[in-house]
N, C-alpha and C. Protein backbone atom coordinates (compact mmCIF):
# COMPACT_ATOMS: atom_id res chain seq x y z
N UNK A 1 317.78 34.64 108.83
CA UNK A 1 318.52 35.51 107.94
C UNK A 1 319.87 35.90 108.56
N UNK A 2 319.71 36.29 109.83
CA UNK A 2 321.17 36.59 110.09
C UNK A 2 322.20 35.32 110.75
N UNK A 3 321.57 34.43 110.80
CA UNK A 3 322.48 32.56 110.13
C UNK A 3 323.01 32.93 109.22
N UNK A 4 322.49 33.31 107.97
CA UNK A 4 323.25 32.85 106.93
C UNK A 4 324.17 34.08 106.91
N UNK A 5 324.00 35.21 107.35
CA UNK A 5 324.99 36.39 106.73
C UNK A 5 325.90 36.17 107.67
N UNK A 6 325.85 35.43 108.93
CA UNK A 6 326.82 35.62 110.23
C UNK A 6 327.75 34.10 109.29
N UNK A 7 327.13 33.22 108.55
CA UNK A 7 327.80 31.92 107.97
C UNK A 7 328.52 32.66 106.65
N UNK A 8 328.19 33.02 106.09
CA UNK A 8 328.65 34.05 105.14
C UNK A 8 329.84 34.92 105.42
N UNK A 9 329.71 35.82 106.65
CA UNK A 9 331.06 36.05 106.70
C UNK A 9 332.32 35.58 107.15
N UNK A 10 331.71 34.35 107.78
CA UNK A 10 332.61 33.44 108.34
C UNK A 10 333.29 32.98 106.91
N UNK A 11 332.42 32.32 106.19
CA UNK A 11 332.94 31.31 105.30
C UNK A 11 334.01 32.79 104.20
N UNK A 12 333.65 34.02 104.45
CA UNK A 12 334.62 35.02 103.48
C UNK A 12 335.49 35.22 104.43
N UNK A 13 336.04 35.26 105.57
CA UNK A 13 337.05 35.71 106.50
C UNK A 13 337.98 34.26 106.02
N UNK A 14 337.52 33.11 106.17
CA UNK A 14 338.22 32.06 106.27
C UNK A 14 339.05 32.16 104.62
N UNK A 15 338.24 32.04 103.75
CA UNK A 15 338.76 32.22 102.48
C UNK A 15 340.15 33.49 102.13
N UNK A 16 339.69 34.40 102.93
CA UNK A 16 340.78 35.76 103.00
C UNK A 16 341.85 35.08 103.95
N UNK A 17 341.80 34.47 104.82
CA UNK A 17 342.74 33.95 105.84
C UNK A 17 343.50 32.78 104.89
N UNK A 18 342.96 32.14 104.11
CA UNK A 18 343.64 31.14 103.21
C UNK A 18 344.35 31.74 102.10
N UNK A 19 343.91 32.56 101.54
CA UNK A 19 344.60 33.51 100.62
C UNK A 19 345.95 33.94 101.36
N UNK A 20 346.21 34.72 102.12
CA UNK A 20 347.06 35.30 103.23
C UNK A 20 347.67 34.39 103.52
N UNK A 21 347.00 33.61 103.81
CA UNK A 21 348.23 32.26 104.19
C UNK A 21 349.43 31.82 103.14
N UNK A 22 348.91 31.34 102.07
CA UNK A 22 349.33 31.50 100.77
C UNK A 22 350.55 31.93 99.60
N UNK A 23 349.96 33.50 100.53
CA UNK A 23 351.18 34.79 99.50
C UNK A 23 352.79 33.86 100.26
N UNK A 24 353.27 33.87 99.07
CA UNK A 24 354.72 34.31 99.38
C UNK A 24 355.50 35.29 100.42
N UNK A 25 356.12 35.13 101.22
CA UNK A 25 356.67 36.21 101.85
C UNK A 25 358.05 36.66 101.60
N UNK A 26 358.04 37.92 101.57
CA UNK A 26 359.20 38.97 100.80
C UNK A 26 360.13 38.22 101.24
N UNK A 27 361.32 38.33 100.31
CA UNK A 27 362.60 37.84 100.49
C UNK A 27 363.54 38.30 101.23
N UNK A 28 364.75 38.50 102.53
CA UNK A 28 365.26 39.05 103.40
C UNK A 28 366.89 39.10 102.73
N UNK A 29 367.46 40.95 102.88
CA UNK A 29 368.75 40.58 101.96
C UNK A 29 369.36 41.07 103.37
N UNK A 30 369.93 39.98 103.82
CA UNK A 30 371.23 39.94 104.51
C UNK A 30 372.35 40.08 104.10
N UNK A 31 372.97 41.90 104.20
CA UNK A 31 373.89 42.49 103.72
C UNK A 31 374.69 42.29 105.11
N UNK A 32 376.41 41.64 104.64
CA UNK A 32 377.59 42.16 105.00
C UNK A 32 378.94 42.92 104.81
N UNK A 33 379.00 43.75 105.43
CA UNK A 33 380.09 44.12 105.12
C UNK A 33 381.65 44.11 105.48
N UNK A 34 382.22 43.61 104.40
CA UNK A 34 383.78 43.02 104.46
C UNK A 34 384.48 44.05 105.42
N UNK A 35 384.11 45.11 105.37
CA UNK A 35 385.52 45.66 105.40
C UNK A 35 385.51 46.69 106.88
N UNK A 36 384.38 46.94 107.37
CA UNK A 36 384.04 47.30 108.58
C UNK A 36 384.46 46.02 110.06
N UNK A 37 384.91 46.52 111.22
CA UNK A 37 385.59 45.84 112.14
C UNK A 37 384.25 46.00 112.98
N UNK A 38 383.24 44.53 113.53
CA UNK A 38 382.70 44.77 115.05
C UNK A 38 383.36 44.77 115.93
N UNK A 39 383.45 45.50 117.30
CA UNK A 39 384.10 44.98 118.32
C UNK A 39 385.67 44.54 118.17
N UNK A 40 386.13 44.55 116.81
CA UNK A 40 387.66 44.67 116.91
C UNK A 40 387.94 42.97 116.10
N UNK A 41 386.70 42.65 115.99
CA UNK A 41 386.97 41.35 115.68
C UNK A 41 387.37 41.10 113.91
N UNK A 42 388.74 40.03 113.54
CA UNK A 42 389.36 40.14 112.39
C UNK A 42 388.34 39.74 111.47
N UNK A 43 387.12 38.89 111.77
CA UNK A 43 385.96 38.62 110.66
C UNK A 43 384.79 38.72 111.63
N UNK A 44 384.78 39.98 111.68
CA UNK A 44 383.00 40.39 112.22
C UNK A 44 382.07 39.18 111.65
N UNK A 45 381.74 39.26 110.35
CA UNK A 45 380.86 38.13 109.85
C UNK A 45 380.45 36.93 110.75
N UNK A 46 381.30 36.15 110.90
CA UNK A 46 381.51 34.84 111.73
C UNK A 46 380.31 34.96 113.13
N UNK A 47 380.93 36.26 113.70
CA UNK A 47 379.86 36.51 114.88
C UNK A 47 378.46 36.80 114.51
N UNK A 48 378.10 38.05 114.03
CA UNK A 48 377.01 38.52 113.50
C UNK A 48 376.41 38.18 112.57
N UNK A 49 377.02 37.71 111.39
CA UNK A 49 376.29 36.99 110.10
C UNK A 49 376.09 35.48 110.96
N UNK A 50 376.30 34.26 111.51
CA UNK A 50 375.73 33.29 112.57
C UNK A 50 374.49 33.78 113.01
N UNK A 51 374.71 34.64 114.10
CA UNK A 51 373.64 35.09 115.23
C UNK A 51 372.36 35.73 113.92
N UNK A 52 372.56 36.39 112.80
CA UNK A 52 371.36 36.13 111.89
C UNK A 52 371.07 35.76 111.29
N UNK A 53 371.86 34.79 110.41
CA UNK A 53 371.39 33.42 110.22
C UNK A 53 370.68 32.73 110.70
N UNK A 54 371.20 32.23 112.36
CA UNK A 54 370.71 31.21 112.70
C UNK A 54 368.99 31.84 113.50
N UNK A 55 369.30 33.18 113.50
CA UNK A 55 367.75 33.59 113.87
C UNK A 55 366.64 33.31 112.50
N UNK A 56 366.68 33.70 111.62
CA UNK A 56 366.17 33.80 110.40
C UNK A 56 365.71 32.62 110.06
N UNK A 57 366.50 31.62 110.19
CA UNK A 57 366.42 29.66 110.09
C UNK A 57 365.16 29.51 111.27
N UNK A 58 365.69 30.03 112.67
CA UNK A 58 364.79 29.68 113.59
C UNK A 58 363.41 30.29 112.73
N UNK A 59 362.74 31.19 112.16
CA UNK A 59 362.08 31.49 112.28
C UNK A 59 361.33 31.20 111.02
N UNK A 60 361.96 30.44 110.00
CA UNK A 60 361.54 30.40 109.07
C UNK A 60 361.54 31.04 107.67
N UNK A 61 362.90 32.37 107.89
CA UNK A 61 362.16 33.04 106.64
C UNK A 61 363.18 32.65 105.45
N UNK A 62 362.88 33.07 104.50
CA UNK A 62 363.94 33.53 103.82
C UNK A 62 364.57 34.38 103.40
N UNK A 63 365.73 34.14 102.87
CA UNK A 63 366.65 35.09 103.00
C UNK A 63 367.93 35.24 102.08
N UNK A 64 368.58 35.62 101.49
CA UNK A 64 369.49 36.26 100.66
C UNK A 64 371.08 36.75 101.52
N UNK A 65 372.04 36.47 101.27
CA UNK A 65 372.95 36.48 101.57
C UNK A 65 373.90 37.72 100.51
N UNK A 66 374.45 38.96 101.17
CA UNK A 66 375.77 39.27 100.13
C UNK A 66 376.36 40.24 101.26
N UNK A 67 377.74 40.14 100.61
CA UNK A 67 379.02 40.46 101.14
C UNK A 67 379.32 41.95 100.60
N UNK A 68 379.25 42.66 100.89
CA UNK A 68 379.98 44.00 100.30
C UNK A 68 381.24 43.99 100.57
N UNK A 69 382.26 44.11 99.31
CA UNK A 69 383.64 44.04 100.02
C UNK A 69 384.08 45.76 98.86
N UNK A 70 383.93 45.86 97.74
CA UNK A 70 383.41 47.12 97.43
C UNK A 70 382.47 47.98 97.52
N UNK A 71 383.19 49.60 97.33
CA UNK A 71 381.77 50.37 97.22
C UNK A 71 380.92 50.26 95.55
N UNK A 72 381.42 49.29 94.60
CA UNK A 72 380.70 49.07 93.76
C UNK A 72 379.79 48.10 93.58
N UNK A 73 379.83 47.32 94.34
CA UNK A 73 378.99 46.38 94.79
C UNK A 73 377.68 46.31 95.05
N UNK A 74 376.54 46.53 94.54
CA UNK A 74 375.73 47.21 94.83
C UNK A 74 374.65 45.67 94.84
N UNK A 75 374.75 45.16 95.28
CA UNK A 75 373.65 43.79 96.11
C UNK A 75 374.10 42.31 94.73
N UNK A 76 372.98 41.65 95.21
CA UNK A 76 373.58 40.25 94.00
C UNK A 76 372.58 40.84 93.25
N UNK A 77 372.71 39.89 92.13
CA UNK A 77 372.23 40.67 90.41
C UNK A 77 371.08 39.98 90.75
């Protein structure tokens, strides 16, 4: 008896682990902003939008890209 319940929860952990596997994972909004200076540099972006990019790629996720260059701007539609 406790074969089958110890096979049983195996075979429901695995099924929950395949599910999970599965889901979609949330979408990443990589906000920049135009108009703020890093470090003095004339297109911050170039440096910092790269370095998370190219982390994000390394890692697989996805991700969403926008530029704030107004304060009306309020993300992509």
């Amino acid at each position: 008896m406790r074969k089958v319940l110890a096979l049983m929860l195996v075979f429901i952990l695995f099924l929950v682990s395949k599910v999970l596997a599965d889901s979609p994972q949330p979408r990443i909004l990589l906000v920049r902003d135009a108009h703020y200076s890093y470090l003095g540099l004339t297109n911050p972006n170039e440096y910092y939008g790269s370095f998370y990019d190219s982390a994000l790629q390394a890692l697989g996720l996805n991700y969403d890209n926008c530029t704030v260059e107004s304060a009306s701007n309020d993300g992509p539609a």
